[in-house]
C-alpha atoms as a PDB file:
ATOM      1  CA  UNK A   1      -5.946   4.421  14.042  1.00  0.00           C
ATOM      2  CA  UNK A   2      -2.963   3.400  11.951  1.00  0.00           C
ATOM      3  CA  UNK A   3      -2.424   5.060   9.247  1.00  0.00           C
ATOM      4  CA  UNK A   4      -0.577   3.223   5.675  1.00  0.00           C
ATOM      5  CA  UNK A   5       1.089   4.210   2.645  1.00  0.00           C
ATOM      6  CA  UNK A   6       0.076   2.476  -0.714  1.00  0.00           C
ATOM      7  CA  UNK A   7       3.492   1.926  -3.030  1.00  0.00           C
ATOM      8  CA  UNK A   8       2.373   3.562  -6.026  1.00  0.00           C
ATOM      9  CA  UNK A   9       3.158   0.794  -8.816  1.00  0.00           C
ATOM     10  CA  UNK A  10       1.545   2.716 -11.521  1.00  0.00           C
ATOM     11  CA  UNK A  11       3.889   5.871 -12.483  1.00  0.00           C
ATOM     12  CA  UNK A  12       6.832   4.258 -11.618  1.00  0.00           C
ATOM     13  CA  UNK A  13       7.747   2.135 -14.405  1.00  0.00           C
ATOM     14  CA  UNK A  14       8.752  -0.606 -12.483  1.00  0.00           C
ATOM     15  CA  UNK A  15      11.599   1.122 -11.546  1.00  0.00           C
ATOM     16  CA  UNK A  16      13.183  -0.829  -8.442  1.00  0.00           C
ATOM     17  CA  UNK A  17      14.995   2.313  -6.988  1.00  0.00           C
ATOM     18  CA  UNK A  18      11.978   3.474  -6.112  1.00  0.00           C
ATOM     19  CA  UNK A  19      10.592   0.452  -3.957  1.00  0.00           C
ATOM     20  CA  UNK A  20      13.866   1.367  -1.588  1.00  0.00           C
ATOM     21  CA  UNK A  21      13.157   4.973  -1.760  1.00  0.00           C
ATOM     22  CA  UNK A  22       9.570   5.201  -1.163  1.00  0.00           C
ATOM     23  CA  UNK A  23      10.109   1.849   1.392  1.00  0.00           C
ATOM     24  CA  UNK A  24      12.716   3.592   3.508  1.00  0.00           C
ATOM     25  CA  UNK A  25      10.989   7.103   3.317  1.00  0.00           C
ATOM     26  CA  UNK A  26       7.825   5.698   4.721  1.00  0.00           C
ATOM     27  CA  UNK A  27       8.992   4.943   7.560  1.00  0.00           C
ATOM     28  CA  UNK A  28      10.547   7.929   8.573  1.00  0.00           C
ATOM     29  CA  UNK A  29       7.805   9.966   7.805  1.00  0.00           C
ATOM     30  CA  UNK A  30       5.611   8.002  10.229  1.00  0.00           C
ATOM     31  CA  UNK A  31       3.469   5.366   8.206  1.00  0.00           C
ATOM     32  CA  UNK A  32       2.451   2.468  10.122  1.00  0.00           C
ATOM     33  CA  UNK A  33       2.420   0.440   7.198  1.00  0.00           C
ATOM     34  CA  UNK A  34       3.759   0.155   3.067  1.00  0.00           C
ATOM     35  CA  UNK A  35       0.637  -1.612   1.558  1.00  0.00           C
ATOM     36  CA  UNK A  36       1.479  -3.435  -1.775  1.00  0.00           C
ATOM     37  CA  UNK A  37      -0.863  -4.887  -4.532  1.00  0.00           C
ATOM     38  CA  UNK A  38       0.048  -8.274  -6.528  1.00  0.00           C
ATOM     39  CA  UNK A  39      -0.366  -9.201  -9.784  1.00  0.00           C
ATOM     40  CA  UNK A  40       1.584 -11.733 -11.219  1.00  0.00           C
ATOM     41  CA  UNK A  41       1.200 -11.034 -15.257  1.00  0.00           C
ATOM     42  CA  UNK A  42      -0.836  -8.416 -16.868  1.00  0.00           C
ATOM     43  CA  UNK A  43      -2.910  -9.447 -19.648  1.00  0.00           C
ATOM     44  CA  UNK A  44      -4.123  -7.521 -23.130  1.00  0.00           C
ATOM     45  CA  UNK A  45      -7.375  -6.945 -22.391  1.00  0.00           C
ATOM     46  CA  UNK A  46      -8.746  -6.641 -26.282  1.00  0.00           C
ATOM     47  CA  UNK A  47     -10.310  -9.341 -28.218  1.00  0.00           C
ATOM     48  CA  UNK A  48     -11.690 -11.299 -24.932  1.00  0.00           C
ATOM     49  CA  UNK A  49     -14.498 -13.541 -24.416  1.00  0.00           C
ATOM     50  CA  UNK A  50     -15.540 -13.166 -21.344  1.00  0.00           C
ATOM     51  CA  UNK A  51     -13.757  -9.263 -21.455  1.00  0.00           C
ATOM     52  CA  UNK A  52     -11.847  -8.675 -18.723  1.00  0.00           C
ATOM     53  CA  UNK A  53     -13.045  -5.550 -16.756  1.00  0.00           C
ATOM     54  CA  UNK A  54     -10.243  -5.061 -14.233  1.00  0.00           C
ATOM     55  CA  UNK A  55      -8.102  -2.317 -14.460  1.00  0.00           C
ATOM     56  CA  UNK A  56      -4.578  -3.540 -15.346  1.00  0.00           C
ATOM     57  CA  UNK A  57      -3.959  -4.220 -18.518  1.00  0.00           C
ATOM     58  CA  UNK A  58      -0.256  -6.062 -19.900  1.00  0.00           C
ATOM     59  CA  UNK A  59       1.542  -2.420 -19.299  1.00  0.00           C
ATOM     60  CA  UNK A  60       1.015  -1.922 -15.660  1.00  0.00           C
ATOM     61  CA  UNK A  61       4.040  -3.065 -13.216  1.00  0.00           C
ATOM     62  CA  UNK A  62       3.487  -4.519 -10.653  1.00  0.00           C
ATOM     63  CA  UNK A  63       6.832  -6.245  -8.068  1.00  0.00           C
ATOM     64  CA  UNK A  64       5.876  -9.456  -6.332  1.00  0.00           C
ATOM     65  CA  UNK A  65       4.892  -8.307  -2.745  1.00  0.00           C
ATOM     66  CA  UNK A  66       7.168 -10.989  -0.878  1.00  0.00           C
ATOM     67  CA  UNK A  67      10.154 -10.014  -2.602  1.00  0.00           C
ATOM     68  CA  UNK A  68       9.917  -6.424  -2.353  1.00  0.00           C
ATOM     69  CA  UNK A  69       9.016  -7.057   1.408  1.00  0.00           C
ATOM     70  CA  UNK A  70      11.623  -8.893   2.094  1.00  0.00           C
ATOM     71  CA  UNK A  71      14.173  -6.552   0.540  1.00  0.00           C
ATOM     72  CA  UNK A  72      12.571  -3.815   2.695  1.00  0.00           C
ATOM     73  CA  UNK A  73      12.844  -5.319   5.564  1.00  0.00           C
ATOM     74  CA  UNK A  74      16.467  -5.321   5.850  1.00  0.00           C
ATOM     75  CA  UNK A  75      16.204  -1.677   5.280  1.00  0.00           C
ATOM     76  CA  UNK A  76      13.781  -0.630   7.912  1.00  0.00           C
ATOM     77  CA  UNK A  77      13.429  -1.568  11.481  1.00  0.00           C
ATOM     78  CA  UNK A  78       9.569  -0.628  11.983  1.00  0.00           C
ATOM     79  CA  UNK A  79       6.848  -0.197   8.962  1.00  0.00           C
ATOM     80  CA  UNK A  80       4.607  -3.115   9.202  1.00  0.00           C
ATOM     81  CA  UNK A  81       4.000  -4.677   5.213  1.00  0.00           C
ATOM     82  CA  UNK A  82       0.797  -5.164   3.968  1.00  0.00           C
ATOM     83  CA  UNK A  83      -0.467  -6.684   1.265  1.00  0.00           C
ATOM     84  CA  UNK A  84      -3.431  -5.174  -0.316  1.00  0.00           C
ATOM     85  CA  UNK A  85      -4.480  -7.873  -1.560  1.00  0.00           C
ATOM     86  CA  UNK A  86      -2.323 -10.715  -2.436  1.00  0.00           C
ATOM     87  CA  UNK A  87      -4.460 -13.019  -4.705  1.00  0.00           C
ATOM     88  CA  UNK A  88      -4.263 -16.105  -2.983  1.00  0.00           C
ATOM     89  CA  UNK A  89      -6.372 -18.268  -4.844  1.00  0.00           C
ATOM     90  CA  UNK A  90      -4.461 -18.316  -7.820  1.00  0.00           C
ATOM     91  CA  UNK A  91      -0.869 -19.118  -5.340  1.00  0.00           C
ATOM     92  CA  UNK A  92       0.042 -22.945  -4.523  1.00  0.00           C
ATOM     93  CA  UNK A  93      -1.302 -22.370  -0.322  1.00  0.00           C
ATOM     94  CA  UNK A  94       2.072 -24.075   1.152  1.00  0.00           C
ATOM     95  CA  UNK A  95       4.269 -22.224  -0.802  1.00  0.00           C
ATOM     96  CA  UNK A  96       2.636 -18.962   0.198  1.00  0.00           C
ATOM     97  CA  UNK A  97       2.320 -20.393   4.202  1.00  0.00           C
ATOM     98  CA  UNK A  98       6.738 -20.492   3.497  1.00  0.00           C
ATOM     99  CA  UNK A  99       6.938 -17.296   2.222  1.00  0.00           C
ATOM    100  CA  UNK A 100       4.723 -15.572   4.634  1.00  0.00           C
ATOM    101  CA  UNK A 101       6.614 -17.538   7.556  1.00  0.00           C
ATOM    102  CA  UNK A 102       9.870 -16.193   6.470  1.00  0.00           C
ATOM    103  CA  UNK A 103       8.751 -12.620   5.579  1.00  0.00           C
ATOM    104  CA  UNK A 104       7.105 -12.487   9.160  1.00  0.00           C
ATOM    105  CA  UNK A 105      10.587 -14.057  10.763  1.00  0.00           C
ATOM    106  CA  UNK A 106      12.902 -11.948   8.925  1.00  0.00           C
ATOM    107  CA  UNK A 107      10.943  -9.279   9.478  1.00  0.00           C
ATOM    108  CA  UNK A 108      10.677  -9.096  13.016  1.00  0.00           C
ATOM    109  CA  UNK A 109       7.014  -9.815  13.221  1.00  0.00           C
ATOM    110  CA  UNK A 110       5.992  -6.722  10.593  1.00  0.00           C
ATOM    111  CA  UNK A 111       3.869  -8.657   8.246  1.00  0.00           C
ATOM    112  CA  UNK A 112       0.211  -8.686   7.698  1.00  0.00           C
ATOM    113  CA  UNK A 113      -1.567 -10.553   4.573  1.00  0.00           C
ATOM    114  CA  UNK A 114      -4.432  -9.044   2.861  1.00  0.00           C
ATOM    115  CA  UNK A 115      -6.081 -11.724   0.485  1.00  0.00           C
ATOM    116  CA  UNK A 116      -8.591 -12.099  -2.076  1.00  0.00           C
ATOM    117  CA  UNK A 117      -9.527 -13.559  -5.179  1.00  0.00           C
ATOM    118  CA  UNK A 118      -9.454 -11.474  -7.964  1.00  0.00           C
ATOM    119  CA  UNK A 119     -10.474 -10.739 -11.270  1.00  0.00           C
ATOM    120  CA  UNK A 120      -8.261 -11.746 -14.174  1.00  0.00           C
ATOM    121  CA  UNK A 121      -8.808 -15.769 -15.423  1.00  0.00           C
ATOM    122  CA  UNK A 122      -5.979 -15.201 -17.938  1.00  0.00           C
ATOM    123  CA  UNK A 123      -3.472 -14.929 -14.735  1.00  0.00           C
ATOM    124  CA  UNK A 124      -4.993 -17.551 -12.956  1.00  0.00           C
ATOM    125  CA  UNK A 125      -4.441 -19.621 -16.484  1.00  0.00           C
ATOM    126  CA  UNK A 126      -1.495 -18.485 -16.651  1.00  0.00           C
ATOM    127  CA  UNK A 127      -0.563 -20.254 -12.966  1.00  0.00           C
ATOM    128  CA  UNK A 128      -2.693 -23.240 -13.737  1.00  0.00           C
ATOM    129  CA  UNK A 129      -5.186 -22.199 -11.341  1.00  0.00           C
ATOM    130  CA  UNK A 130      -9.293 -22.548 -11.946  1.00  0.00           C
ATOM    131  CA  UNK A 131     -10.754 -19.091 -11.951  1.00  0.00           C
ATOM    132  CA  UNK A 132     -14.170 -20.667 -11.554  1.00  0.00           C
ATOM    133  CA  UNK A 133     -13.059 -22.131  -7.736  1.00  0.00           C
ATOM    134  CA  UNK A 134     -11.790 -18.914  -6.333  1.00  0.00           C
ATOM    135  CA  UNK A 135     -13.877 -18.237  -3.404  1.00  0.00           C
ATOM    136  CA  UNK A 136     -14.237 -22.028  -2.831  1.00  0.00           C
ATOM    137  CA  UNK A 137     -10.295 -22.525  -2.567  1.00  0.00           C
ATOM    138  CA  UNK A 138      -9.733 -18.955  -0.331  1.00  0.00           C
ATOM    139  CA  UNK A 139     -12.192 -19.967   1.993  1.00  0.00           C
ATOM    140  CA  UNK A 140     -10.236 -23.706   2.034  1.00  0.00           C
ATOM    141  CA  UNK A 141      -6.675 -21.899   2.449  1.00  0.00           C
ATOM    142  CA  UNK A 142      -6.895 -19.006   4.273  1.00  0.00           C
ATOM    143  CA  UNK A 143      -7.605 -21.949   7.738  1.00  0.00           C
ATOM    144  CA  UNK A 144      -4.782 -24.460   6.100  1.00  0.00           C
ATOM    145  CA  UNK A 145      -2.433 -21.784   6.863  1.00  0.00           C
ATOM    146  CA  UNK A 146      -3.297 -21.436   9.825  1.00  0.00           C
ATOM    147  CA  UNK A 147      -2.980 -24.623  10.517  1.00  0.00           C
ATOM    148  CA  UNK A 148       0.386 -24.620   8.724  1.00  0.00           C
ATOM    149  CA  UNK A 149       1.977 -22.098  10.812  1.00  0.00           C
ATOM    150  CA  UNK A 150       0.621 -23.356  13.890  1.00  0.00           C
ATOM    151  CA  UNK A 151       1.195 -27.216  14.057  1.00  0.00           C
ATOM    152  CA  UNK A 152       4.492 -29.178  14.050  1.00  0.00           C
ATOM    153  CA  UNK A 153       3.063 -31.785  11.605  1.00  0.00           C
ATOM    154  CA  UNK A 154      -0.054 -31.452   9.377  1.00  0.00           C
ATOM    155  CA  UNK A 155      -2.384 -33.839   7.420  1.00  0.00           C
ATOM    156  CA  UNK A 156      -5.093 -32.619   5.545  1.00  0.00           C
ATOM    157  CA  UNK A 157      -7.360 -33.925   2.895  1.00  0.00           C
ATOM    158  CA  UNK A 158      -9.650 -31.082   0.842  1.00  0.00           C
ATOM    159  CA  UNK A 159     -10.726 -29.896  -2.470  1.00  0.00           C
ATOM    160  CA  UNK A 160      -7.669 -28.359  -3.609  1.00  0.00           C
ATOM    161  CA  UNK A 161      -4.717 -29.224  -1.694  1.00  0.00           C
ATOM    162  CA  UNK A 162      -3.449 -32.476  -0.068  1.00  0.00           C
ATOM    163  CA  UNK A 163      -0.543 -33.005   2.843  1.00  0.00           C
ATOM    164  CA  UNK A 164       0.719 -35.882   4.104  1.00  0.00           C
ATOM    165  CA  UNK A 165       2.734 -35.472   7.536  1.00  0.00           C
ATOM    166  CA  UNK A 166       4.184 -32.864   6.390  1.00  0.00           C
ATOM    167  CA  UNK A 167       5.826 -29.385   8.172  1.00  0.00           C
ATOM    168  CA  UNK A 168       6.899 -25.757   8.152  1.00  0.00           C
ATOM    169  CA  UNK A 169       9.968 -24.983   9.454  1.00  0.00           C
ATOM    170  CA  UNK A 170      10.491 -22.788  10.836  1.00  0.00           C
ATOM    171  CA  UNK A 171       7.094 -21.932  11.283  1.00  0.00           C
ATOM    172  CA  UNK A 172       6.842 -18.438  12.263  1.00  0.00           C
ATOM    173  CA  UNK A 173       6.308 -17.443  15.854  1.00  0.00           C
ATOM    174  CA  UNK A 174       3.380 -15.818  15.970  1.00  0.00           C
ATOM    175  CA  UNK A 175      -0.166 -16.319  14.861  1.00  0.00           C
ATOM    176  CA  UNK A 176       0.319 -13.844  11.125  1.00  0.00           C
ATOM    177  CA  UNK A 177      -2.733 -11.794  10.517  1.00  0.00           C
ATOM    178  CA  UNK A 178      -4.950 -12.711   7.657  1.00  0.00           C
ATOM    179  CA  UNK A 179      -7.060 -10.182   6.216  1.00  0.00           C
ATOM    180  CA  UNK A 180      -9.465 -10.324   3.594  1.00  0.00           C
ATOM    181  CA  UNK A 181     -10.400  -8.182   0.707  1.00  0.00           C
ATOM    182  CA  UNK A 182     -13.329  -7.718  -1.823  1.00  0.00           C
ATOM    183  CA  UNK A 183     -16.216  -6.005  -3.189  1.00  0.00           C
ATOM    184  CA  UNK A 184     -19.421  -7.886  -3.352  1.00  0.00           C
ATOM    185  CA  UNK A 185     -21.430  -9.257  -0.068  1.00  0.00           C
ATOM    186  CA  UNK A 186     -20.314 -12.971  -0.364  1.00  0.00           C
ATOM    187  CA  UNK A 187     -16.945 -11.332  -0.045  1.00  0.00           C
ATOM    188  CA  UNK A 188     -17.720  -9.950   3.312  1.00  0.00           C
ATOM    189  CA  UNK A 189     -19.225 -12.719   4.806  1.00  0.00           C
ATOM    190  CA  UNK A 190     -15.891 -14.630   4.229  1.00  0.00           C
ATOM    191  CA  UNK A 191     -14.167 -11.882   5.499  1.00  0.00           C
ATOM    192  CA  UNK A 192     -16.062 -11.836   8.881  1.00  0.00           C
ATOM    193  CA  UNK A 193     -16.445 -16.035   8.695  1.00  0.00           C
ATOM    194  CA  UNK A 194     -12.712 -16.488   8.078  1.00  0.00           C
ATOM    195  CA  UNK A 195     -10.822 -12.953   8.441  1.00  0.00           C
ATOM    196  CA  UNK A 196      -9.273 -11.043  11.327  1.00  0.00           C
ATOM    197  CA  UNK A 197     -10.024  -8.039   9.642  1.00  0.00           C
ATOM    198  CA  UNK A 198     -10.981  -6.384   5.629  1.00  0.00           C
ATOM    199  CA  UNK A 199      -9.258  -4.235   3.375  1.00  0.00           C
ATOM    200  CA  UNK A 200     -11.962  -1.774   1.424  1.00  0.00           C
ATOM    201  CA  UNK A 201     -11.065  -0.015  -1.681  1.00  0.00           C
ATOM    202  CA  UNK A 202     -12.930   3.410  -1.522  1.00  0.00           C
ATOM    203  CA  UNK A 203     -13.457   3.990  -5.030  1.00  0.00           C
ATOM    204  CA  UNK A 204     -13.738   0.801  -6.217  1.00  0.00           C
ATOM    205  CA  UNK A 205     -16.636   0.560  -3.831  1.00  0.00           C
ATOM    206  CA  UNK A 206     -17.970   2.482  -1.437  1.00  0.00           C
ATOM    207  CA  UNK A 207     -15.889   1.724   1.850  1.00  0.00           C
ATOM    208  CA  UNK A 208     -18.533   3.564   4.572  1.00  0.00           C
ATOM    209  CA  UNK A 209     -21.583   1.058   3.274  1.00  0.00           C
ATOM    210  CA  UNK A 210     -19.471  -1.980   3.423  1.00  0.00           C
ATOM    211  CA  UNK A 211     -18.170  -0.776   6.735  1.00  0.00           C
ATOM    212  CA  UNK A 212     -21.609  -0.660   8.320  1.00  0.00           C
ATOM    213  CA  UNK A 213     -22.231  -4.137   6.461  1.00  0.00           C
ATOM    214  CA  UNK A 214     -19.210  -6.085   8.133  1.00  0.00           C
ATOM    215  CA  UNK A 215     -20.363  -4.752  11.346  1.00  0.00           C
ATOM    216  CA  UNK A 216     -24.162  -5.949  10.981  1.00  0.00           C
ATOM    217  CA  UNK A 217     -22.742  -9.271   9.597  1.00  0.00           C
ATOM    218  CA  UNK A 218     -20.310  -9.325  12.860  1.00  0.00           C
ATOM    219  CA  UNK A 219     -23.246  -8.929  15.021  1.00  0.00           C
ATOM    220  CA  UNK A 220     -24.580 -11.767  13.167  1.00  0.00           C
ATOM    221  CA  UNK A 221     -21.720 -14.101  13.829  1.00  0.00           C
ATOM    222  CA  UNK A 222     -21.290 -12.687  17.808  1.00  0.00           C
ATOM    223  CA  UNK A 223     -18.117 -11.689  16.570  1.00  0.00           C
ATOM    224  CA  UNK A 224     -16.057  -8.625  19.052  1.00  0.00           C
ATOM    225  CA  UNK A 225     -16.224  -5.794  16.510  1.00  0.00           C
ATOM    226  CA  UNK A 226     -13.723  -3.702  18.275  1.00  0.00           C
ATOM    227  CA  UNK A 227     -10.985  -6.915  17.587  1.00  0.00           C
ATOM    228  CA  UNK A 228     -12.124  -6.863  14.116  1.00  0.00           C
ATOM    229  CA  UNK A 229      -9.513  -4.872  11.970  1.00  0.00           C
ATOM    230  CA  UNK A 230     -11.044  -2.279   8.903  1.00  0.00           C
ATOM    231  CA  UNK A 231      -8.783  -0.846   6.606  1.00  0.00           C
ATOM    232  CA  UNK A 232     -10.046   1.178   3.565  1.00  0.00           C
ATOM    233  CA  UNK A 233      -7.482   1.976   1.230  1.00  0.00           C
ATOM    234  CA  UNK A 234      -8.624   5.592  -0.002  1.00  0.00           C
ATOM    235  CA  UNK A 235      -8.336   5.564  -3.617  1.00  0.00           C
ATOM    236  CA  UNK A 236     -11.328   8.397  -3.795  1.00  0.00           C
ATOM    237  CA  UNK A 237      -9.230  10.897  -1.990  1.00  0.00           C
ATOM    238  CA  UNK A 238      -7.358  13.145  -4.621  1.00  0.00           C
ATOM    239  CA  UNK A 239      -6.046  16.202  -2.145  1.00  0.00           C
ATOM    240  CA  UNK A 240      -3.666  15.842   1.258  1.00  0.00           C
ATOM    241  CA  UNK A 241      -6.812  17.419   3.056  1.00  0.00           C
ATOM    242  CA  UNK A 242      -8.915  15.277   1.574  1.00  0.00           C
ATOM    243  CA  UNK A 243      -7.076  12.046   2.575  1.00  0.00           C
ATOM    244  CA  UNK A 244      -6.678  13.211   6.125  1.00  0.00           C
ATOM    245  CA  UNK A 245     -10.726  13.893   5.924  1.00  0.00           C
ATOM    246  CA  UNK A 246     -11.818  10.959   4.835  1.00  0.00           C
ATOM    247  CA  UNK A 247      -9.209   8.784   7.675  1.00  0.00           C
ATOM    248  CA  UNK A 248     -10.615  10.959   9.897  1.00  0.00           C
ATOM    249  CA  UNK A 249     -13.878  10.131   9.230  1.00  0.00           C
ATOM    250  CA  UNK A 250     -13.134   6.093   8.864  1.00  0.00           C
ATOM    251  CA  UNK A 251     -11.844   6.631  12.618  1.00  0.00           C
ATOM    252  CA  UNK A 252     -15.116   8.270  14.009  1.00  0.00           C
ATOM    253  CA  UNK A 253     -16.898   5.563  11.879  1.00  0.00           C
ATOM    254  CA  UNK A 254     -15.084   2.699  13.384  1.00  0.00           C
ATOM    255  CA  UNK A 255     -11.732   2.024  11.296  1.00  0.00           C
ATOM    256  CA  UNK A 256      -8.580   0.993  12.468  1.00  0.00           C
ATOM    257  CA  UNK A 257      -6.710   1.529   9.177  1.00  0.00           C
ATOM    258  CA  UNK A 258      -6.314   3.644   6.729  1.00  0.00           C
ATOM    259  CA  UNK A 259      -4.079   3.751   3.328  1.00  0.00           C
ATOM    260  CA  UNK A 260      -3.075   6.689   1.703  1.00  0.00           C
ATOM    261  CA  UNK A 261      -2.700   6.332  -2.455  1.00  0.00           C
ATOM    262  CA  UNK A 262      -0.952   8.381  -4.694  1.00  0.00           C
ATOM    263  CA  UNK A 263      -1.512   6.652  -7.743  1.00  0.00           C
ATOM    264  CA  UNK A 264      -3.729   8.288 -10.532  1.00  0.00           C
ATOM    265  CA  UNK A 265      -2.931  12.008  -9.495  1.00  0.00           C
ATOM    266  CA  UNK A 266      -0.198  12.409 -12.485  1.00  0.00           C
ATOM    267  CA  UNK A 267       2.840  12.164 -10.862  1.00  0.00           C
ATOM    268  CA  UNK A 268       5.681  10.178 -12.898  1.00  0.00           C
ATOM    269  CA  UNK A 269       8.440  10.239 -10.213  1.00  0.00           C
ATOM    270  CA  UNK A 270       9.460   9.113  -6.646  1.00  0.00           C
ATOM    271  CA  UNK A 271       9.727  12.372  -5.508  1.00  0.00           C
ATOM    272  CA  UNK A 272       6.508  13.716  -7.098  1.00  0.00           C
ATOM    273  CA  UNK A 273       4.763  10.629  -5.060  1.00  0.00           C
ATOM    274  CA  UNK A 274       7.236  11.168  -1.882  1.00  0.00           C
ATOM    275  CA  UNK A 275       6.107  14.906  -1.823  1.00  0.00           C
ATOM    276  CA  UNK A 276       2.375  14.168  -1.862  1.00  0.00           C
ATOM    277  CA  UNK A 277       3.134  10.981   1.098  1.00  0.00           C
ATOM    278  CA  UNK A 278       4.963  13.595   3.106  1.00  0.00           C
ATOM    279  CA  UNK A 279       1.989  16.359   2.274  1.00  0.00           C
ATOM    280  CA  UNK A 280      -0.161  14.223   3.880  1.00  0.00           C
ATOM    281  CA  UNK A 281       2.232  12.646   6.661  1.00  0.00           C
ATOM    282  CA  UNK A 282       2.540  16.818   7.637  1.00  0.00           C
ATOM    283  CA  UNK A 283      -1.785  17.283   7.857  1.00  0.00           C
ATOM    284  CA  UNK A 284      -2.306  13.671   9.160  1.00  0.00           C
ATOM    285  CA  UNK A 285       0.228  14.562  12.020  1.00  0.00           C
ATOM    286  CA  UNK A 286      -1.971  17.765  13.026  1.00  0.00           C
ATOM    287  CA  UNK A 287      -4.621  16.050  12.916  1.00  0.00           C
ATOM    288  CA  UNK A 288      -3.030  13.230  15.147  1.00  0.00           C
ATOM    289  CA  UNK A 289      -3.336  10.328  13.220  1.00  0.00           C
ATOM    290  CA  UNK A 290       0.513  10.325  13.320  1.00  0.00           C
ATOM    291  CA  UNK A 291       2.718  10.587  16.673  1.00  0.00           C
END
């Protein structure tokens, strides 16, 4: 199982030192992977109709996962980047298929995109995107980029998006992974209809039931479970032990990923989140889930 480390946005204060320090120290303490969320704007969350129920409000920070990628992978020579998600829905799909491309190229073949849809209609107003559509237009994208980094020239004719003979280049040279993320069952049945693998959020939901649900809904589609990637990003966890616990247990239940958080356990510094990544690097290496 590969084990990840989630950059901890929240505690950080946007401060950009930090994305090189915790970047470069993931990697040498053995992380498979830096996992990053995306949000483009935060929005007030008082005096709305419909409320917004999300948990980021105009105050949390968040850097845009290409750019901080991209940066980091001039600095590192292994860590695969993740995003976890990136909200694709709400992103203009070529644009994304160009940054992707190059990420993945410059990158040596390290990236792997998490998507979903979201929560927050003020950001997708913000980006003149139709909150309503959201599942509609990820299920339309997620094969257009496919098709985008696959094909020299590409027409296509849907809902949202229209190309006319037009191509990537470079397109990147290998088929990038696209996982999917989400909470409710509609969400996994894309994810298993579209995905080559999900991203749970233990926490947010309970990662062990949706893991038995995306494999019954595998089965369903005659789908090869063990080439079916499962990540559950362990936001339950509070301790080093029990992080390493609950990867363990994702392992024996079928996982193939796991991402360690640090967020929402007080810390205010780099070094206070370093200390609990290396904490857990140290137990998680016992317990070989790290070489």
């Amino acid at each position: 199982m590969k084990l990840g480390a989630i950059y901890p946005q929240n505690g950080l204060g946007g401060n950009p030192a930090a994305v090189r320090e915790i970047g470069v120290a993931a990697e040498q303490l053995g992380y498979d992977s830096l996992i990053a969320y995306d949000h483009v704007v935060g929005a007030v969350h008082a005096d709305r109709e419909p409320k917004l129920t999300g948990p980021y409000t105009e105050k949390d920070p968040f850097h845009d996962p290409f750019v901080m990628f991209g940066y980091l992978a001039g600095l590192t020579e292994r860590i695969e980047f993740v995003t976890g998600i990136l909200i694709l829905p709400q992103r203009q799909t070529v644009l994304v298929a160009r940054q992707a491309a190059d990420l993945d190229l410059l990158s040596g073949g390290r990236f792997r995109m998490g998507v979903g849809i979201g929560w927050n209609y003020v950001e997708y107003d913000s980006l003149g995107q139709d909150f309503t559509k959201r599942g509609k237009r990820v299920a339309e994208q997620v094969p257009l980029l496919r098709r985008l980094w696959s094909e020299e020239v590409v027409s296509f004719d849907g809902e949202f998006d229209t190309i006319d003979r037009a191509a990537l280049v470079p397109r990147p040279a290998r088929a990038i992974p696209i996982w999917l993320g989400g909470f409710a069952d509609v969400a996994l049945r894309r994810g298993v209809e579209i995905g080559d693998g999900f991203i749970c959020a233990d926490g947010a939901a309970d990662a062990f039931a949706q893991l038995s649900r995306l494999d019954e809904l595998l089965d369903e589609k005659g789908r090869d479970k063990a080439a079916f990637g499962k990540q559950i990003n362990m936001l339950r966890a509070k301790s080093a032990d029990e992080a390493v616990e609950t990867a363990l247990r994702w392992r024996e239940a079928g996982g193939t990923h796991a991402g360690v958080n640090s967020m929402g356990l007080g810390f205010t510094t780099a070094a206070e989140h370093l200390a609990y990544f290396e904490a857990v690097a140290d137990k998680a290496r016992q317990a070989g889930l790290i070489g």
